[in-house]
C-alpha atoms as a PDB file:
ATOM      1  CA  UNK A   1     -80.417-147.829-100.374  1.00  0.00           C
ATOM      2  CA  UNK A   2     -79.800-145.754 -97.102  1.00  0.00           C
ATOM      3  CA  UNK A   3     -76.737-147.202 -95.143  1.00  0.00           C
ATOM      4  CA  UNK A   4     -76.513-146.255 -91.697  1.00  0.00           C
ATOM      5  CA  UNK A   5     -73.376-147.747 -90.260  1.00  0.00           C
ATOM      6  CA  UNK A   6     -71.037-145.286 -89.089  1.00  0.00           C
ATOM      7  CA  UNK A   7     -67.788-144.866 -91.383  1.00  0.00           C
ATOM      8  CA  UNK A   8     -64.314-144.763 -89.947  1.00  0.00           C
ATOM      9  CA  UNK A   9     -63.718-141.758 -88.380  1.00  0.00           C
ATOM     10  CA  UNK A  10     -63.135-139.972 -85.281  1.00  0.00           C
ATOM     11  CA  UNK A  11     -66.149-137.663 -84.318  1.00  0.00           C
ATOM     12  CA  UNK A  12     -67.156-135.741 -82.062  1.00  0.00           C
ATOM     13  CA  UNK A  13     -67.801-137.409 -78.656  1.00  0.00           C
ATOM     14  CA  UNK A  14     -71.192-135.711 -76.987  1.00  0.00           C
ATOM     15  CA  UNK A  15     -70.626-137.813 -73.568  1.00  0.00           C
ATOM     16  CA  UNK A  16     -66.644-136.642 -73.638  1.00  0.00           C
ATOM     17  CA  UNK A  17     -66.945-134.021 -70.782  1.00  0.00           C
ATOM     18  CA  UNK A  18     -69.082-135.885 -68.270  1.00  0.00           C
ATOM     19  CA  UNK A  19     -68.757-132.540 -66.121  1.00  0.00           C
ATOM     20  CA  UNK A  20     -70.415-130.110 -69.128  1.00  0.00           C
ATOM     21  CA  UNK A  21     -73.605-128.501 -68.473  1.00  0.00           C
ATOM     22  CA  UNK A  22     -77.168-129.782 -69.818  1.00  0.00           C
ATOM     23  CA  UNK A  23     -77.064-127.162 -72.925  1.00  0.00           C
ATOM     24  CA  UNK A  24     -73.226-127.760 -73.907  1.00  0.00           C
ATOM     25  CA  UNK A  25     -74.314-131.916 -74.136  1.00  0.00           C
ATOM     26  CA  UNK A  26     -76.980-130.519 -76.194  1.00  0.00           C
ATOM     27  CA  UNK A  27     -74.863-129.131 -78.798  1.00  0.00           C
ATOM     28  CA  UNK A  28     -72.277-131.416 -78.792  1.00  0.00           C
ATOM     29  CA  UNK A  29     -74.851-134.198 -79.403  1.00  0.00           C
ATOM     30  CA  UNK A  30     -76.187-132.026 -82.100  1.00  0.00           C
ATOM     31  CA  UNK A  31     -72.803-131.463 -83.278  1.00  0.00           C
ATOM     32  CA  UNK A  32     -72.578-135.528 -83.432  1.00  0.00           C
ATOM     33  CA  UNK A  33     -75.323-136.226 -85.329  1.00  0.00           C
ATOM     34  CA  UNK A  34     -73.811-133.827 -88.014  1.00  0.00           C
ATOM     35  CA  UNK A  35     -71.005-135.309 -88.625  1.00  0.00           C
ATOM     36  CA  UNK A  36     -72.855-138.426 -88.778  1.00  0.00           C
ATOM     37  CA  UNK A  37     -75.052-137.043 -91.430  1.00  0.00           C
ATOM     38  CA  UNK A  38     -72.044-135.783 -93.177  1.00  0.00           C
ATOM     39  CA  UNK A  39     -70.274-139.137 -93.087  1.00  0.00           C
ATOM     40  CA  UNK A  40     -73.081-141.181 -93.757  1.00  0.00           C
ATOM     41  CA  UNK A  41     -71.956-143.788 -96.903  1.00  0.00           C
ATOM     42  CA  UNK A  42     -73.263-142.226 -99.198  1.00  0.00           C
ATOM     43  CA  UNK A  43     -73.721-138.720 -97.279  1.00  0.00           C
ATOM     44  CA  UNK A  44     -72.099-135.432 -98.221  1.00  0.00           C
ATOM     45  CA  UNK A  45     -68.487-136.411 -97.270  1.00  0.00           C
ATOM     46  CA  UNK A  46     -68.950-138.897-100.540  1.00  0.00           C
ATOM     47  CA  UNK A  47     -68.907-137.137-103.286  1.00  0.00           C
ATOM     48  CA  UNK A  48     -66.685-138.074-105.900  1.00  0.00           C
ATOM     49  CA  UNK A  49     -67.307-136.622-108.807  1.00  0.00           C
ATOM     50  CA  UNK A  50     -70.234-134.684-111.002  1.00  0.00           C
ATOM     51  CA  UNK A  51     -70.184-135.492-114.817  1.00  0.00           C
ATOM     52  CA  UNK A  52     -73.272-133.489-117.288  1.00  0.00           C
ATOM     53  CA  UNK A  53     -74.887-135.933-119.295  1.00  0.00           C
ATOM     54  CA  UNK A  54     -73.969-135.770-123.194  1.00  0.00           C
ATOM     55  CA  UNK A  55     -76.523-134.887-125.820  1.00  0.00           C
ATOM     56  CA  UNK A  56     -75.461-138.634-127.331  1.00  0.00           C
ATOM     57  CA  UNK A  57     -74.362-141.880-126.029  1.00  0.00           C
ATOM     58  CA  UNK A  58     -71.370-141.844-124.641  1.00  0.00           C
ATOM     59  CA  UNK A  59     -69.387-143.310-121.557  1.00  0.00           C
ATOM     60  CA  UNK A  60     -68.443-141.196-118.747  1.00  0.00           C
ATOM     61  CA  UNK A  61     -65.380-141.110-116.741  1.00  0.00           C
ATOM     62  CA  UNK A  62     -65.994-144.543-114.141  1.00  0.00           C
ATOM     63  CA  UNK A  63     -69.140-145.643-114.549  1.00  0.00           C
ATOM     64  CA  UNK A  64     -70.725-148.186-116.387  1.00  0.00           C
ATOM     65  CA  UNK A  65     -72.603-147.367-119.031  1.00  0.00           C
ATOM     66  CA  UNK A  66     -73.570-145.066-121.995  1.00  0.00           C
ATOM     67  CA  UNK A  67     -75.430-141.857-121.003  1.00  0.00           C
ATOM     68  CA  UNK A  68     -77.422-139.306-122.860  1.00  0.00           C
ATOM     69  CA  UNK A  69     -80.225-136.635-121.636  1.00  0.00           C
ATOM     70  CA  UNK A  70     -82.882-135.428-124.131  1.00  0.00           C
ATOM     71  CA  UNK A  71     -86.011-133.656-123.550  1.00  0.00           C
ATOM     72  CA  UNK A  72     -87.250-136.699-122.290  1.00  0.00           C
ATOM     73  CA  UNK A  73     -84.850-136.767-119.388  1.00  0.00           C
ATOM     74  CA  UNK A  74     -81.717-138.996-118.742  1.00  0.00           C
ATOM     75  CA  UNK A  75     -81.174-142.025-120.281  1.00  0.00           C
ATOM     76  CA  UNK A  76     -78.610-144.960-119.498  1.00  0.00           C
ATOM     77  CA  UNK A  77     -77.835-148.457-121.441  1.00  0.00           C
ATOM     78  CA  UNK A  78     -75.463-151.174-120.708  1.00  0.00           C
ATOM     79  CA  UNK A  79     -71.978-150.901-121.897  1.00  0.00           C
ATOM     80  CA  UNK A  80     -69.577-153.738-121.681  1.00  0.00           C
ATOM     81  CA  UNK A  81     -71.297-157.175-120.869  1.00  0.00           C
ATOM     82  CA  UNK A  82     -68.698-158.237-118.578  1.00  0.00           C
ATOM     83  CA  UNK A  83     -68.363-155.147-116.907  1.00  0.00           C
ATOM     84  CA  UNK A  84     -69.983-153.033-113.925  1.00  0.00           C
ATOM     85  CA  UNK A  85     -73.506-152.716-113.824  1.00  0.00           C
ATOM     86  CA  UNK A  86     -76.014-150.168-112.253  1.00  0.00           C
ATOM     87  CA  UNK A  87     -78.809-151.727-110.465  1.00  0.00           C
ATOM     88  CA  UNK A  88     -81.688-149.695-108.907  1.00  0.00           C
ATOM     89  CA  UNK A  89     -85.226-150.020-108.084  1.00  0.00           C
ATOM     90  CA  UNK A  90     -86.115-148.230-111.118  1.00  0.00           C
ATOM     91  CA  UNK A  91     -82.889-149.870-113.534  1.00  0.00           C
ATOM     92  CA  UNK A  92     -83.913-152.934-115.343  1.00  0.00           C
ATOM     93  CA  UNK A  93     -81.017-155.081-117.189  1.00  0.00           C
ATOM     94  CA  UNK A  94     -78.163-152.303-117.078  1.00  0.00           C
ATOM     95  CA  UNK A  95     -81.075-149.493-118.248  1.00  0.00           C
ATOM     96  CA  UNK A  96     -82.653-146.399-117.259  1.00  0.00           C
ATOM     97  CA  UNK A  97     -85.219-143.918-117.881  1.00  0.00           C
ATOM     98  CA  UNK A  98     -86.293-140.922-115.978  1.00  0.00           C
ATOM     99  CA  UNK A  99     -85.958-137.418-114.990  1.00  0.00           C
ATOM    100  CA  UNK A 100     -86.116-134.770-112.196  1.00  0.00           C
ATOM    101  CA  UNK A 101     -87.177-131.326-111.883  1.00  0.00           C
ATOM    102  CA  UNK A 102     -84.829-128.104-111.742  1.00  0.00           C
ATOM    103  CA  UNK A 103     -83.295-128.387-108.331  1.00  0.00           C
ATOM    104  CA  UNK A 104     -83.885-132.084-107.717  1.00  0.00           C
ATOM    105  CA  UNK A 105     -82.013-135.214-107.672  1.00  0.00           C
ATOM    106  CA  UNK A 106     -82.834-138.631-106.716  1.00  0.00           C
ATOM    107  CA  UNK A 107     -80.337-141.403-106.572  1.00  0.00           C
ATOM    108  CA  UNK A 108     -81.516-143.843-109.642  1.00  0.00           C
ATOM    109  CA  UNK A 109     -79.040-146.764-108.767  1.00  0.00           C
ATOM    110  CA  UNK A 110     -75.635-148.115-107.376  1.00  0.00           C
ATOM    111  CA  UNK A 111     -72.949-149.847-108.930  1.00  0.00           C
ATOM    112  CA  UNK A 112     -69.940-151.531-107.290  1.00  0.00           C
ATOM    113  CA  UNK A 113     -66.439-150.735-108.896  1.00  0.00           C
ATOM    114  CA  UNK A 114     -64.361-153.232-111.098  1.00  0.00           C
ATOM    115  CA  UNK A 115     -62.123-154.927-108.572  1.00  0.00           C
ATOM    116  CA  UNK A 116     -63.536-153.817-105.460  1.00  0.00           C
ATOM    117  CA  UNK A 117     -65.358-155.984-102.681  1.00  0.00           C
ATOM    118  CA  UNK A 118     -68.359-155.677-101.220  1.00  0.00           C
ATOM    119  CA  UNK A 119     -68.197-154.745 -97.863  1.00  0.00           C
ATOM    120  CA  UNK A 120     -70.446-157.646 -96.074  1.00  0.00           C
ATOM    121  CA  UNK A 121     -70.194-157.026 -92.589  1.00  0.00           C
ATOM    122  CA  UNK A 122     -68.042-160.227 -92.005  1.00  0.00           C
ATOM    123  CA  UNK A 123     -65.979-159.406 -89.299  1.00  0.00           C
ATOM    124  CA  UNK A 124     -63.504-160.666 -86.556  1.00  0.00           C
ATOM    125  CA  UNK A 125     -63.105-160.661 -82.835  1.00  0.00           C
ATOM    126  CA  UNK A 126     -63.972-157.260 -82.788  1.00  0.00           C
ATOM    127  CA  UNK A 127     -66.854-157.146 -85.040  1.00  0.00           C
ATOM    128  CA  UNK A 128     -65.499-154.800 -86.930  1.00  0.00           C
ATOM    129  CA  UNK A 129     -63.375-156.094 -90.099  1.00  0.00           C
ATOM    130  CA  UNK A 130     -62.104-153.123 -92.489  1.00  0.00           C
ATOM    131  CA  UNK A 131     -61.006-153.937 -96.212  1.00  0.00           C
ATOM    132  CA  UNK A 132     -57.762-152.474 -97.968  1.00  0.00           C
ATOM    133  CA  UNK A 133     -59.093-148.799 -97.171  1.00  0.00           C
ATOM    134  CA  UNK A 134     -60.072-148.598 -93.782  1.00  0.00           C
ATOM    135  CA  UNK A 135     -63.961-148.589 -94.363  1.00  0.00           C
ATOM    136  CA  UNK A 136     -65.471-150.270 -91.667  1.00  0.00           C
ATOM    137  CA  UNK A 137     -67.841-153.911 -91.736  1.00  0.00           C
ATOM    138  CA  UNK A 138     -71.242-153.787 -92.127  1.00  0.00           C
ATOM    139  CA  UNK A 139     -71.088-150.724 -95.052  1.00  0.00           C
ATOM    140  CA  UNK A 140     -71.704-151.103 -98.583  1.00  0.00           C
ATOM    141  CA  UNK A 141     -69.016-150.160-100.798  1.00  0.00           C
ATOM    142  CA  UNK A 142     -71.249-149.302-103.935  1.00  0.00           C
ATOM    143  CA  UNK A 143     -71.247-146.132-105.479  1.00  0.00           C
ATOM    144  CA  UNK A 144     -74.705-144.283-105.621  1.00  0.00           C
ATOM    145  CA  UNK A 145     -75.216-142.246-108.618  1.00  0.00           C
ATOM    146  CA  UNK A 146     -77.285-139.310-108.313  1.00  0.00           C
ATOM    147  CA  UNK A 147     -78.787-137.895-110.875  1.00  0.00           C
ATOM    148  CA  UNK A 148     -79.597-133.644-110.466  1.00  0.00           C
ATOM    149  CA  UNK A 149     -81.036-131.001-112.774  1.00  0.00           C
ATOM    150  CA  UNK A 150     -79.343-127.646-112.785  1.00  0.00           C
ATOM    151  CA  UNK A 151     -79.522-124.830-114.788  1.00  0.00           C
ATOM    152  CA  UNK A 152     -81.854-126.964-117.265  1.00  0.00           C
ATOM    153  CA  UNK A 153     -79.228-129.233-117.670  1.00  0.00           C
ATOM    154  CA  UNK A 154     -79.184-132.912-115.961  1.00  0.00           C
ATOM    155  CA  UNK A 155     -75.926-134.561-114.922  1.00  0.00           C
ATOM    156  CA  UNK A 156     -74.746-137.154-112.591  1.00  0.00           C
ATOM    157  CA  UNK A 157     -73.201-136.892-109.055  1.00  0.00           C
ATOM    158  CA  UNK A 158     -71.188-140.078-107.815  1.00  0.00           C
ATOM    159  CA  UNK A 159     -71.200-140.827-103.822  1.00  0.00           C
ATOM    160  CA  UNK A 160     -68.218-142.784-103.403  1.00  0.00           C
ATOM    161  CA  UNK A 161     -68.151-144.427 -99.648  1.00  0.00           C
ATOM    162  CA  UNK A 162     -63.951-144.447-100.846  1.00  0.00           C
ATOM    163  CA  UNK A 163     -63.889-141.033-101.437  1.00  0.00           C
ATOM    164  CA  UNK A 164     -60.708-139.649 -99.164  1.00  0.00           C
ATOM    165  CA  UNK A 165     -62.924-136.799 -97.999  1.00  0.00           C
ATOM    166  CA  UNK A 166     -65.008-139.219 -96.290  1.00  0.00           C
ATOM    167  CA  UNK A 167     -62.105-141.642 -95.251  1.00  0.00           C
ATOM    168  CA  UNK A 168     -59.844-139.367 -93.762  1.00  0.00           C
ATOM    169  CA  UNK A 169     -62.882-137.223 -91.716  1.00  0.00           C
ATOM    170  CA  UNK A 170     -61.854-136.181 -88.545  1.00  0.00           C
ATOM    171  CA  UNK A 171     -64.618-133.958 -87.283  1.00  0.00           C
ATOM    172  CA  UNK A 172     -65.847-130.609 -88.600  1.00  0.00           C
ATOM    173  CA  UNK A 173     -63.787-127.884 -87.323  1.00  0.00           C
ATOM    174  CA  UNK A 174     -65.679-125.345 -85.565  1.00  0.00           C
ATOM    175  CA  UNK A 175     -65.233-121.645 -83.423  1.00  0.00           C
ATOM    176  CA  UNK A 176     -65.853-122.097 -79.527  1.00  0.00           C
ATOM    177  CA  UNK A 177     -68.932-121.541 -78.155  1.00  0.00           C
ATOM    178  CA  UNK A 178     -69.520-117.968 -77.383  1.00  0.00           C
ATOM    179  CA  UNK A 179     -73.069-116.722 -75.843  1.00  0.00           C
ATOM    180  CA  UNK A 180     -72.255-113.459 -77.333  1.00  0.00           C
ATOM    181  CA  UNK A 181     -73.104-114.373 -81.268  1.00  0.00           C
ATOM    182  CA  UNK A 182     -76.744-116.130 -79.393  1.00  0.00           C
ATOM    183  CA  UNK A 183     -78.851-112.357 -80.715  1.00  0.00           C
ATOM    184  CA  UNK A 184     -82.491-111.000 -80.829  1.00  0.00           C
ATOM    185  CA  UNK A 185     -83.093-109.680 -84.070  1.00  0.00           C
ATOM    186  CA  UNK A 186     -85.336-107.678 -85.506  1.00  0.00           C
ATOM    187  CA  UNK A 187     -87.136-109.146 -88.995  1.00  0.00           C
ATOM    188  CA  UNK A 188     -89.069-108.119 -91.155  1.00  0.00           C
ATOM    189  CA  UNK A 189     -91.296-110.750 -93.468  1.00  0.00           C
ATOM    190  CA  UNK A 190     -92.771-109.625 -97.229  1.00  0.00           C
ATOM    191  CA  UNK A 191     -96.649-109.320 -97.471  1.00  0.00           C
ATOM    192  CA  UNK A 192     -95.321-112.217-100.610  1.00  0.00           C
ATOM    193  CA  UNK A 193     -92.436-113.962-101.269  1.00  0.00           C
ATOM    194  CA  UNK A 194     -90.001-111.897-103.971  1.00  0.00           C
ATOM    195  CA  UNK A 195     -88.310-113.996-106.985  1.00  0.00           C
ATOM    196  CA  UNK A 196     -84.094-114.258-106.450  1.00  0.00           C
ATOM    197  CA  UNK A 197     -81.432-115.227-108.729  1.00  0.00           C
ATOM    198  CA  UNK A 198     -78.291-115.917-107.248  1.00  0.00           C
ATOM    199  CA  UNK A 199     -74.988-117.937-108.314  1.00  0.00           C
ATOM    200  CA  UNK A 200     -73.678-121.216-107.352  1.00  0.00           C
ATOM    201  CA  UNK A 201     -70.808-123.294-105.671  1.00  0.00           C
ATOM    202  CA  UNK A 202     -69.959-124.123-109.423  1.00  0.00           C
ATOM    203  CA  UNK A 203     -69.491-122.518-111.729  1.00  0.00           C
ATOM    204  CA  UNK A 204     -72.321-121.212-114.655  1.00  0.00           C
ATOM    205  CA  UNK A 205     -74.738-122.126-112.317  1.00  0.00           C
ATOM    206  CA  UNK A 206     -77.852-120.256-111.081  1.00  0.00           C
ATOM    207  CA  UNK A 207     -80.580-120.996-108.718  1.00  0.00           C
ATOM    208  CA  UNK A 208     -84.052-119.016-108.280  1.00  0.00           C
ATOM    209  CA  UNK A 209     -84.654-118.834-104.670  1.00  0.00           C
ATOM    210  CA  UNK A 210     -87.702-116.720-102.621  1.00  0.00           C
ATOM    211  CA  UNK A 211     -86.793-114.335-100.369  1.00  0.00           C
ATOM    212  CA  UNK A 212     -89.291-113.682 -97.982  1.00  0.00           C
ATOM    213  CA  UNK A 213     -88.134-111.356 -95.364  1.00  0.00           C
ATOM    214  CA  UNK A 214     -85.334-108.938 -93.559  1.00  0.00           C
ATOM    215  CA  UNK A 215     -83.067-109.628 -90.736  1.00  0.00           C
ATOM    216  CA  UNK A 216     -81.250-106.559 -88.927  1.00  0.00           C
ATOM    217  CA  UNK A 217     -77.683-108.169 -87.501  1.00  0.00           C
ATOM    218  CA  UNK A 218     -76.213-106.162 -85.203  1.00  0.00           C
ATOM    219  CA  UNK A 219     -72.509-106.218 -83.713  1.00  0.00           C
ATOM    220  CA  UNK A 220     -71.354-103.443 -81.518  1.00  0.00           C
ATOM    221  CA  UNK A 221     -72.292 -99.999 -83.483  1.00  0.00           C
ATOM    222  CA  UNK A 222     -72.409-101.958 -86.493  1.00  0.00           C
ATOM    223  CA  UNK A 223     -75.641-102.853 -87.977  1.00  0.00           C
ATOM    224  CA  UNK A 224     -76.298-104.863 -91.486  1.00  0.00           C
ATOM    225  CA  UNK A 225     -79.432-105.530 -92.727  1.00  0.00           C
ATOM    226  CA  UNK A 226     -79.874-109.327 -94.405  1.00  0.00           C
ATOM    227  CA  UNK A 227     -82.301-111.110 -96.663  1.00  0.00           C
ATOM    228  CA  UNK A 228     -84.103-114.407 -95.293  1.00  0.00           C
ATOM    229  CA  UNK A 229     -85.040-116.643 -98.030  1.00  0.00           C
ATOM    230  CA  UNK A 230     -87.350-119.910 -97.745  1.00  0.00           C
ATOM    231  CA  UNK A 231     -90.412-120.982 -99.033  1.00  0.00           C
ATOM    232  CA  UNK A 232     -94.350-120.488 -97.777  1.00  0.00           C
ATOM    233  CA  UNK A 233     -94.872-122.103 -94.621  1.00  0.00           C
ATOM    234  CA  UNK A 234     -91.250-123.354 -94.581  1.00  0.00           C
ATOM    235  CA  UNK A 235     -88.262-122.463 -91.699  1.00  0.00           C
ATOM    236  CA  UNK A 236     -86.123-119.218 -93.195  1.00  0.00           C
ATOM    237  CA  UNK A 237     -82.308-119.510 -93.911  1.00  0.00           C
ATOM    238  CA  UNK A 238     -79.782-116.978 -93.819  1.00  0.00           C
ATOM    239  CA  UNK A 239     -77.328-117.372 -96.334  1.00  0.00           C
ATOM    240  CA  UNK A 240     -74.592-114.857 -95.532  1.00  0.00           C
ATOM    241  CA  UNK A 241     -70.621-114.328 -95.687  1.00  0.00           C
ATOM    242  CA  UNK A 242     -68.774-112.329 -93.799  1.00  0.00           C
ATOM    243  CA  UNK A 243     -65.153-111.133 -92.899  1.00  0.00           C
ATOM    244  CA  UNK A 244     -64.300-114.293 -90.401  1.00  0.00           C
ATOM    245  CA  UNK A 245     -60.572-115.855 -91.194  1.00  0.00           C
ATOM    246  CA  UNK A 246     -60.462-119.322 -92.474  1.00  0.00           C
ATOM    247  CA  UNK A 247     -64.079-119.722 -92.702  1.00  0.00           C
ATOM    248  CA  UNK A 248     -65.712-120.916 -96.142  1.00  0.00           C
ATOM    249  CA  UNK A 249     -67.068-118.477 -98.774  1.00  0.00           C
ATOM    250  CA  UNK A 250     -70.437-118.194 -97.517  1.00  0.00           C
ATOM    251  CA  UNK A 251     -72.633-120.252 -94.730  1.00  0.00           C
ATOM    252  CA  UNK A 252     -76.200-120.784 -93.525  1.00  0.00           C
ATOM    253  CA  UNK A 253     -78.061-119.913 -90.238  1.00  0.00           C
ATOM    254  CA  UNK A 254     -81.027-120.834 -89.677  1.00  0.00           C
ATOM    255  CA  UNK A 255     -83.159-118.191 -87.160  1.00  0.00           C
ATOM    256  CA  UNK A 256     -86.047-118.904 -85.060  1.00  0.00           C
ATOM    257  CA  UNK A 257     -89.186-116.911 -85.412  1.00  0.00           C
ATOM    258  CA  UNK A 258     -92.393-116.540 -83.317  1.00  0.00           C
ATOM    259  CA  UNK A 259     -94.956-118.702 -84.165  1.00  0.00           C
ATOM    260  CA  UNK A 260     -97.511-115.758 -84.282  1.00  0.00           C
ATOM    261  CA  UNK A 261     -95.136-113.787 -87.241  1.00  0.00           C
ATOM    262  CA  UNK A 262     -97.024-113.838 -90.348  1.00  0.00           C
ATOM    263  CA  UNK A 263     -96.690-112.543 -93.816  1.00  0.00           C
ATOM    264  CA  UNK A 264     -96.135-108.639 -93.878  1.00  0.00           C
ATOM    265  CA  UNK A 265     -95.363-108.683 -89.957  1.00  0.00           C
ATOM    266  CA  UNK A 266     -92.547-107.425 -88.224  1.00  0.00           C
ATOM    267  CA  UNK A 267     -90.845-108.890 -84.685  1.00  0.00           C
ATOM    268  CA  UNK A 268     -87.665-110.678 -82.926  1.00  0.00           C
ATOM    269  CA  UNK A 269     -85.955-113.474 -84.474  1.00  0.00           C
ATOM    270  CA  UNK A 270     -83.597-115.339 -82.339  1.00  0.00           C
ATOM    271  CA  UNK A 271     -80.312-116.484 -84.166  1.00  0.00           C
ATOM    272  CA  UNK A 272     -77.707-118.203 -82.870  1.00  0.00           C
ATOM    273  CA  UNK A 273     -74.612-118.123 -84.806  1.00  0.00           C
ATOM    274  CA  UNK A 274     -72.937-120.984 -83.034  1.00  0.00           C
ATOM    275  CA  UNK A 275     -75.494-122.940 -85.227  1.00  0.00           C
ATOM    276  CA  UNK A 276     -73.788-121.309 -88.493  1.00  0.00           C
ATOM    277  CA  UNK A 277     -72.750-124.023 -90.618  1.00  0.00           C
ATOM    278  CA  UNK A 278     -70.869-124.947 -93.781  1.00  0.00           C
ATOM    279  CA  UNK A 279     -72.904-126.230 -96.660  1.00  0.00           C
ATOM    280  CA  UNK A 280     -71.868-129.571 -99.005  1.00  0.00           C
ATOM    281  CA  UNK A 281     -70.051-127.008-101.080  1.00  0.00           C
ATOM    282  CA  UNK A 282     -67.473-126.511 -98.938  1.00  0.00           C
ATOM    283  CA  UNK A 283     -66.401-130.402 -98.344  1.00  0.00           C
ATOM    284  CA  UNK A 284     -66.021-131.431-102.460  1.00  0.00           C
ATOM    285  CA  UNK A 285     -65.865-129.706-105.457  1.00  0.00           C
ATOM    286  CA  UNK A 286     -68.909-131.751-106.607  1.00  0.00           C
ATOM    287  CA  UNK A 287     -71.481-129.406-104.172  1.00  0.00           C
ATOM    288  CA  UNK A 288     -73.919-126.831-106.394  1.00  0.00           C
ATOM    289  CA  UNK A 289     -75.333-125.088-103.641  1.00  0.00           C
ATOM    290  CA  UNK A 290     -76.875-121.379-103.979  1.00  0.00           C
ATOM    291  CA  UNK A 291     -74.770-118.384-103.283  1.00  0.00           C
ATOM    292  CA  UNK A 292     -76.168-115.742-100.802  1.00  0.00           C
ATOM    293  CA  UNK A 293     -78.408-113.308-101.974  1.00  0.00           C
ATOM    294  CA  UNK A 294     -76.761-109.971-103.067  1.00  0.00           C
ATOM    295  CA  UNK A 295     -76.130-108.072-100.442  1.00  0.00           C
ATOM    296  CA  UNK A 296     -76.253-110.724 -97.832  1.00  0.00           C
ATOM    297  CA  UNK A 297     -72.469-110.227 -96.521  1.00  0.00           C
ATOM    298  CA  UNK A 298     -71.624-109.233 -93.085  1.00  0.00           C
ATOM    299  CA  UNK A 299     -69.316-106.540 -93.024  1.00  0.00           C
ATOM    300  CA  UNK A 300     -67.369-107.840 -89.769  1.00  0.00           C
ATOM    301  CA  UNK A 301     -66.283-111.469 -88.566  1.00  0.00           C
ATOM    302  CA  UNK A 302     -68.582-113.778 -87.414  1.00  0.00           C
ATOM    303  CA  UNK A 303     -66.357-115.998 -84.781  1.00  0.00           C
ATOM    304  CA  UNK A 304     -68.827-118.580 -84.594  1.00  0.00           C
ATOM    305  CA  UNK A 305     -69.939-121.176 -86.184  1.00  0.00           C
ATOM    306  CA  UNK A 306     -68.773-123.730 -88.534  1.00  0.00           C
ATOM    307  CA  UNK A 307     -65.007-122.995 -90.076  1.00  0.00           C
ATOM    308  CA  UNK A 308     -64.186-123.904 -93.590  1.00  0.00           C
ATOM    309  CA  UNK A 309     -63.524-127.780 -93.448  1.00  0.00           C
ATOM    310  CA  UNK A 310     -60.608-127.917 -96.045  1.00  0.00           C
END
């Protein structure tokens, strides 16, 4: 169900400065695969919409369909006979059972809209025939519905290769480089990971995360000390926000520590804000990723990094 074909936009170019150093083609090519992540079909850039399933059978806004979640899990049947339907692996005849766990998704199936063609990589001269949109040959245009538990509630996510956030995609924007925000930091890691409950990107939403360790970020003569949350065995994040002009309302880092840290230790992390980016939140209003953990706001600008995309 994965498409790989690149969608059409402008991004960013890792071989455009023939003249740039080893480590600035590193980033830029890092900074490329992002954005091809991001614009995948049916990558973050897609989402088009996020709809909780009813209690009953019901239809919901564009797809095909009735929906209903019970203690069960989700549930979909066929609607109109001559209309839409979702096909999946796991969707026989129109239908669907299953569930996920708080905090998952998987996408159960794909449908392609009334009145829209297929995209099937028929193309001219070029190779590269678009349709009435712009979307480039060789993609699908289905939409993938995703189906997430939240809260204790389930609902469905659309990813919509159409969706104008993807279409119109020009890059993400981003600070310079600057060596300066590249720190040694001193952390701190719990003997055991400690239970969190923090908000969401939407609203009356909360997630339980683990935090499992302190980071001291200094800037100047201004220290703040942050929580690092993860899971055992598992790469830390550092969810922060801070007091940086058009950036979005909170990003993620992601610091390096020694291999020979364990549980209860204290050392040097190495975190390089450059690498600060934006999470899905910030390109839809269909994202329900975890707010920082309290506390976890930098009391000065951090000019590096992702910038808010929109």
């Amino acid at each position: 169900m994965t498409v790989t074909d690149a969608p059409r936009v402008r991004l960013s170019d890792p071989a455009a400065d023939p003249a740039a150093d080893p480590a600035a083609e590193r980033r830029a090519r890092r900074r490329a695969d992002r954005e091809r992540d991001l614009a995948a079909p049916h990558g973050w850039l897609s989402l088009a919409g996020y709809h909780w399933l009813p209690s009953r059978p019901e239809p919901l806004p564009g797809v095909p369909g009735l929906w209903l979640a019970d203690d069960a899990g989700a549930h979909l049947r066929p609607g109109e006979a001559d209309g839409p339907r979702v096909q999946g692996p796991e969707v026989a005849d129109g239908a669907y059972d299953g569930d996920v766990p708080e905090g998952g998704s998987v996408v159960l199936g794909t449908f392609l809209p009334a009145g829209r063609e297929p995209v099937d990589g028929a193309g001219g001269a070029d190779g590269a025939r678009q349709d009435a949109d712009g979307v480039a040959a060789g993609e699908t245009a289905a939409v993938a519905i995703e189906l997430v538990r939240r809260t204790g509630r389930l609902a469905i996510r659309l990813r919509d290769p159409h969706a104008r956030t993807r279409l119109d995609f020009a890059g993400v924007p981003a600070f310079d480089h600057d060596p300066s925000w590249q720190v040694e930091a001193p952390v701190r890691l719990y003997e055991t990971p400690r239970d969190l409950v923090v908000g969401a990107a939407r609203p009356g939403l909360v997630h339980r995360l683990q935090a499992v360790g302190e980071l001291d970020l200094t800037r100047g003569d201004r220290t703040v000390t942050l929580v690092l949350t993860g899971g055992p065995g598992g790469a830390p994040t550092l969810l922060f926000s801070d007091e940086a002009p058009g950036v979005a309302p909170w990003r993620v880092a992601r610091p390096e520590l020694s291999g020979s840290l364990t549980p209860g230790g204290a050392g040097v992390a190495r975190l390089d804000l450059n690498d600060a980016v934006n999470l899905p939140y910030a390109f839809s209003d269909h994202g329900t990723c975890p707010a920082p953990p309290p506390g976890n706001h930098v009391p000065f600008a951090v000019t590096a990094g992702e910038r808010a995309p929109r």
